[in-house]
PDB file of N, CA and C in Angstrom:
ATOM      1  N   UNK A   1      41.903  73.735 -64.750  1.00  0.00           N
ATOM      2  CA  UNK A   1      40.835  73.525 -65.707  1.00  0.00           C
ATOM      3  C   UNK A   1      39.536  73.268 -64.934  1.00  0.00           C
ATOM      4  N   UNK A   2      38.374  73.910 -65.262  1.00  0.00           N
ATOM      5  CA  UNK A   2      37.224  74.059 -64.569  1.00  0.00           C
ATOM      6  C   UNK A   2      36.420  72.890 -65.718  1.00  0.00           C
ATOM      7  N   UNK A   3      35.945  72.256 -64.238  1.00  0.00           N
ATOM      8  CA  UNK A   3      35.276  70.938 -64.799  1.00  0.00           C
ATOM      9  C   UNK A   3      33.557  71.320 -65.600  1.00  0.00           C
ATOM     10  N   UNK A   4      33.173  70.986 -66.186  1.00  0.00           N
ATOM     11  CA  UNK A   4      31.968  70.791 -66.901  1.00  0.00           C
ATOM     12  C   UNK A   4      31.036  69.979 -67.132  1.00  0.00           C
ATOM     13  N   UNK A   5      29.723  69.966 -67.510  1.00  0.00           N
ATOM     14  CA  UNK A   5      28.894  68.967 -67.224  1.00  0.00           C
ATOM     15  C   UNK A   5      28.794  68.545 -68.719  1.00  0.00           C
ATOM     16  N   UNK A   6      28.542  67.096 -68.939  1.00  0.00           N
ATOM     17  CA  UNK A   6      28.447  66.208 -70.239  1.00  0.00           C
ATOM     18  C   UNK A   6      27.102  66.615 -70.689  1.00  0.00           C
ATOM     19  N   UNK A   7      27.092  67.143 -71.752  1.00  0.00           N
ATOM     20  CA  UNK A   7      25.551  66.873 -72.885  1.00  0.00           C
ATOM     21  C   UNK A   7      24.986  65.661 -72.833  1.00  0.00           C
ATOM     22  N   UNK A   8      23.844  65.288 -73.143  1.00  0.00           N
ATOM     23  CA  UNK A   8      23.288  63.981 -73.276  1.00  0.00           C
ATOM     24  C   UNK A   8      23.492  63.368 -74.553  1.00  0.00           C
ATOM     25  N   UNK A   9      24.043  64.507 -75.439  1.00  0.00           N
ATOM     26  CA  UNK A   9      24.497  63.480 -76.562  1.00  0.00           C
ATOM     27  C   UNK A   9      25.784  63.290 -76.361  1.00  0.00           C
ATOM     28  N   UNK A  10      26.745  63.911 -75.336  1.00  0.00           N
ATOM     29  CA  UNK A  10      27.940  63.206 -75.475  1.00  0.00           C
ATOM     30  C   UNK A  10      28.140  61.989 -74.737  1.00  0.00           C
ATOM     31  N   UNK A  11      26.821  62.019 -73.235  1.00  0.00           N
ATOM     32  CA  UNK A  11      26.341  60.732 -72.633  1.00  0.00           C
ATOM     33  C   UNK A  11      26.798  59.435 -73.573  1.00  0.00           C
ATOM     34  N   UNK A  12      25.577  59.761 -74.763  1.00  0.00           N
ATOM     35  CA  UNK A  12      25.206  58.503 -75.316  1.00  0.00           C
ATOM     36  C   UNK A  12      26.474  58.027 -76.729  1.00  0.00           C
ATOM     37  N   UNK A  13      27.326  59.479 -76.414  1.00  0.00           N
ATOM     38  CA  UNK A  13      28.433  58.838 -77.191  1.00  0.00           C
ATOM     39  C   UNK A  13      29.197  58.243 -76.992  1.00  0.00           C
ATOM     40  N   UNK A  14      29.368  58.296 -75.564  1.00  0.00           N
ATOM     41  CA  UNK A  14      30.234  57.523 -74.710  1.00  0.00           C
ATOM     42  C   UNK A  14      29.752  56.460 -74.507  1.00  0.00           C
ATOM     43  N   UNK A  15      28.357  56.007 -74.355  1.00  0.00           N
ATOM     44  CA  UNK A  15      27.821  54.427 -74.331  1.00  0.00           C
ATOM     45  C   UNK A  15      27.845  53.975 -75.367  1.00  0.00           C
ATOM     46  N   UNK A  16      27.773  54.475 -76.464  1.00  0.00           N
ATOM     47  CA  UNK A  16      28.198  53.744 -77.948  1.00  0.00           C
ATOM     48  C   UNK A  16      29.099  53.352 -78.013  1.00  0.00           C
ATOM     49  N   UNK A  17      30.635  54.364 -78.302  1.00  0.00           N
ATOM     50  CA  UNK A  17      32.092  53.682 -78.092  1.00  0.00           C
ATOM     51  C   UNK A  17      32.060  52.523 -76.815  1.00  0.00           C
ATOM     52  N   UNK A  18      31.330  52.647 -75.639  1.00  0.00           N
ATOM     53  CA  UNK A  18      31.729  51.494 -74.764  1.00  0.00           C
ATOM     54  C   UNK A  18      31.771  50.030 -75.259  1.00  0.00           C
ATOM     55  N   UNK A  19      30.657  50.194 -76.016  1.00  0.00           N
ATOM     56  CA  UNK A  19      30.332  49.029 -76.601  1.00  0.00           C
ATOM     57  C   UNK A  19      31.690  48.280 -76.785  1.00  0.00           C
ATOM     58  N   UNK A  20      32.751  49.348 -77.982  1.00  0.00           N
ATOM     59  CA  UNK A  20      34.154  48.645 -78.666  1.00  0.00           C
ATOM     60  C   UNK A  20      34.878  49.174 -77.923  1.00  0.00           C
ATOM     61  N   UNK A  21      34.694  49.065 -76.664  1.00  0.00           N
ATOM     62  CA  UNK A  21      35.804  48.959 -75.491  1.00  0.00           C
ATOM     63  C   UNK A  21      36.670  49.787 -75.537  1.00  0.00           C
ATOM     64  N   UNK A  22      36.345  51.900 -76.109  1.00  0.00           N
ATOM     65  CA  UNK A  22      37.449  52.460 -76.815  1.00  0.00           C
ATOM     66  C   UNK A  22      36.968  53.529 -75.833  1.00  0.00           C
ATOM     67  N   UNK A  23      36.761  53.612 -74.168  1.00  0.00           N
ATOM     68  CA  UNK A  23      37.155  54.264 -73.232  1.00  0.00           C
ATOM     69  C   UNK A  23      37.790  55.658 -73.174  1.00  0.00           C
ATOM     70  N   UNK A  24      39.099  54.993 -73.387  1.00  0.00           N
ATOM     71  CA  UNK A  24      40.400  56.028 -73.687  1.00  0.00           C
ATOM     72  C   UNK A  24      39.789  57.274 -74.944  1.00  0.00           C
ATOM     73  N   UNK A  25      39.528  56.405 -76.017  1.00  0.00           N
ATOM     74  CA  UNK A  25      39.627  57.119 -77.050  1.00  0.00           C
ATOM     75  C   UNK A  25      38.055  58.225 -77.049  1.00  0.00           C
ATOM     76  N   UNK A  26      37.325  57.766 -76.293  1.00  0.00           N
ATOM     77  CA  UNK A  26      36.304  58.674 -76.046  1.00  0.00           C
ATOM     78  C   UNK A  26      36.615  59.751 -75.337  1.00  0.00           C
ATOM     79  N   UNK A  27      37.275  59.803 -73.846  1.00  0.00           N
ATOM     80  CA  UNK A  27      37.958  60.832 -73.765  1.00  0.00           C
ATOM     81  C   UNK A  27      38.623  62.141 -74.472  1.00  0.00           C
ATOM     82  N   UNK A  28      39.741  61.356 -75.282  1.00  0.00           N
ATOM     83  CA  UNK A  28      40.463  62.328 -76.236  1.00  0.00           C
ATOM     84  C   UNK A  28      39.458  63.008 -77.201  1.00  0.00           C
ATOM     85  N   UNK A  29      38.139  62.230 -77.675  1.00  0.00           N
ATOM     86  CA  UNK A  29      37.408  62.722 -78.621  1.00  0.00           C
ATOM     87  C   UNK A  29      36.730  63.702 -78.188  1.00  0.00           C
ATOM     88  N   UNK A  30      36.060  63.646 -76.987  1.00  0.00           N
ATOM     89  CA  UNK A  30      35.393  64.938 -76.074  1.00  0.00           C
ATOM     90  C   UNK A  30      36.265  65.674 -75.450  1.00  0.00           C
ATOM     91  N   UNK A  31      37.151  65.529 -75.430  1.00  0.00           N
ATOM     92  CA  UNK A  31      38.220  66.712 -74.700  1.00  0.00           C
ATOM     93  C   UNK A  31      38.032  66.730 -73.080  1.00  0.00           C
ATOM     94  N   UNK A  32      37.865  65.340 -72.529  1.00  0.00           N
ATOM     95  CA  UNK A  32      37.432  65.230 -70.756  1.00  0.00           C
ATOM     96  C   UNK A  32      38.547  64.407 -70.504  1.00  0.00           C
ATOM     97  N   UNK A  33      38.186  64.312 -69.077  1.00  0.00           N
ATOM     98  CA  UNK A  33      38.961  63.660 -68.276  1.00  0.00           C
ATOM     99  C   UNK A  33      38.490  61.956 -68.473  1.00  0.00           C
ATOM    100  N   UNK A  34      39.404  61.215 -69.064  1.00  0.00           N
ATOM    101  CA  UNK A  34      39.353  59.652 -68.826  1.00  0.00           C
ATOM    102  C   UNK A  34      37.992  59.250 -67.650  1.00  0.00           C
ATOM    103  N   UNK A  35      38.260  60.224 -66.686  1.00  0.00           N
ATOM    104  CA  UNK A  35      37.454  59.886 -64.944  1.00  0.00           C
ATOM    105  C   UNK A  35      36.327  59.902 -65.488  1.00  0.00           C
ATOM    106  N   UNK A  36      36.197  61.321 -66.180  1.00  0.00           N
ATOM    107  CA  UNK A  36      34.697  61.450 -65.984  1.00  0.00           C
ATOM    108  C   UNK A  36      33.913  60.662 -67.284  1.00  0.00           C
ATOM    109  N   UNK A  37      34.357  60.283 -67.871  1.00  0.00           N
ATOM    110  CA  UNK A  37      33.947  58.885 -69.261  1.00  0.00           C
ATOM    111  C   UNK A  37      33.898  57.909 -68.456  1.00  0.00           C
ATOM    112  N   UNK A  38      34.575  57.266 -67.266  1.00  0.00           N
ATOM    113  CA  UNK A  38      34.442  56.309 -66.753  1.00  0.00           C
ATOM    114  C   UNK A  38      33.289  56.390 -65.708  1.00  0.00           C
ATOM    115  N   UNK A  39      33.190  57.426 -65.013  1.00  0.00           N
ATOM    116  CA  UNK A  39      31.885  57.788 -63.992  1.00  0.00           C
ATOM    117  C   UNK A  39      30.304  57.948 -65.102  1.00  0.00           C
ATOM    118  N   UNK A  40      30.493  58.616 -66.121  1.00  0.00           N
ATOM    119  CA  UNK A  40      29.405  57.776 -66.896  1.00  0.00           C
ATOM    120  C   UNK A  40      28.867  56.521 -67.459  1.00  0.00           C
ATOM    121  N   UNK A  41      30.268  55.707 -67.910  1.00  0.00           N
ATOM    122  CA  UNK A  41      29.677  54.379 -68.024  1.00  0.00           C
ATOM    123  C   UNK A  41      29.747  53.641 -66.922  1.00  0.00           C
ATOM    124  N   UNK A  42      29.944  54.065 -65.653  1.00  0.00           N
ATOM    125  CA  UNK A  42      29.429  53.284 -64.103  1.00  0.00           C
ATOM    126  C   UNK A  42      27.708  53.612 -64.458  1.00  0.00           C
ATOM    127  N   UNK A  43      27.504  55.063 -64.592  1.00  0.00           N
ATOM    128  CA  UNK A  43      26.387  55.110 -64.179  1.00  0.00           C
ATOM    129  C   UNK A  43      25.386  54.275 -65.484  1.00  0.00           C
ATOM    130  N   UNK A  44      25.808  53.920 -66.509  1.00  0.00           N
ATOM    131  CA  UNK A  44      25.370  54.155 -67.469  1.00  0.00           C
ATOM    132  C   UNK A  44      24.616  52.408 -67.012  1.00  0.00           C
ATOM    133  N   UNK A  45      26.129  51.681 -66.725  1.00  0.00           N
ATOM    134  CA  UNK A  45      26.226  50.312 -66.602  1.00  0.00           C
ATOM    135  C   UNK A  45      24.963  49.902 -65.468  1.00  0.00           C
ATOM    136  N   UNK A  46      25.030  50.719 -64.447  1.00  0.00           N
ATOM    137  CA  UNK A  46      24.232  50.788 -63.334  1.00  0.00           C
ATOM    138  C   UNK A  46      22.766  50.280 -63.691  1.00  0.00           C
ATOM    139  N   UNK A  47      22.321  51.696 -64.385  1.00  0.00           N
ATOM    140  CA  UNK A  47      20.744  51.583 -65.251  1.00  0.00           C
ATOM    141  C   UNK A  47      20.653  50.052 -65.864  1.00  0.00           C
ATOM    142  N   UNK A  48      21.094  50.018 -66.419  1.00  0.00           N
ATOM    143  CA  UNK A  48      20.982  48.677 -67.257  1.00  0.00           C
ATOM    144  C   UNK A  48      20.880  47.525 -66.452  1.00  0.00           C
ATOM    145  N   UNK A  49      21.984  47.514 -65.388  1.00  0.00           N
ATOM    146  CA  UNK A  49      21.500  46.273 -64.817  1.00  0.00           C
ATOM    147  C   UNK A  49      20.369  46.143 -63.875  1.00  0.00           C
ATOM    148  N   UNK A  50      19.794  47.362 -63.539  1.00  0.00           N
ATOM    149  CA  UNK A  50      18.529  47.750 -62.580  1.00  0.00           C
ATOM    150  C   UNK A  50      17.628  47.302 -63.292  1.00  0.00           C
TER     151      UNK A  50
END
């Protein structure tokens, strides 16, 4: 499976669900890899605390 780059609205869909701690379930909803939901809310987490 050839990897792909996230939309910015699926970005910010994934920082929404973070909020209710539903990780996993963001994954399954975008059809990605767990990894790469988690390498966005690193980066996401990052910004914020800068």
């Amino acid at each position: 499976m050839e990897a792909r780059e996230l939309t910015m609205a699926e970005k910010q869909l994934i920082s929404e669900l973070r909020e209710h701690n539903e990780s996993l379930i963001i994954a399954q909803k975008l059809s990605i890899s767990s990894t790469a939901a988690w390498k966005v809310l690193k980066i996401d987490r990052t910004l914020v605390d800068s």
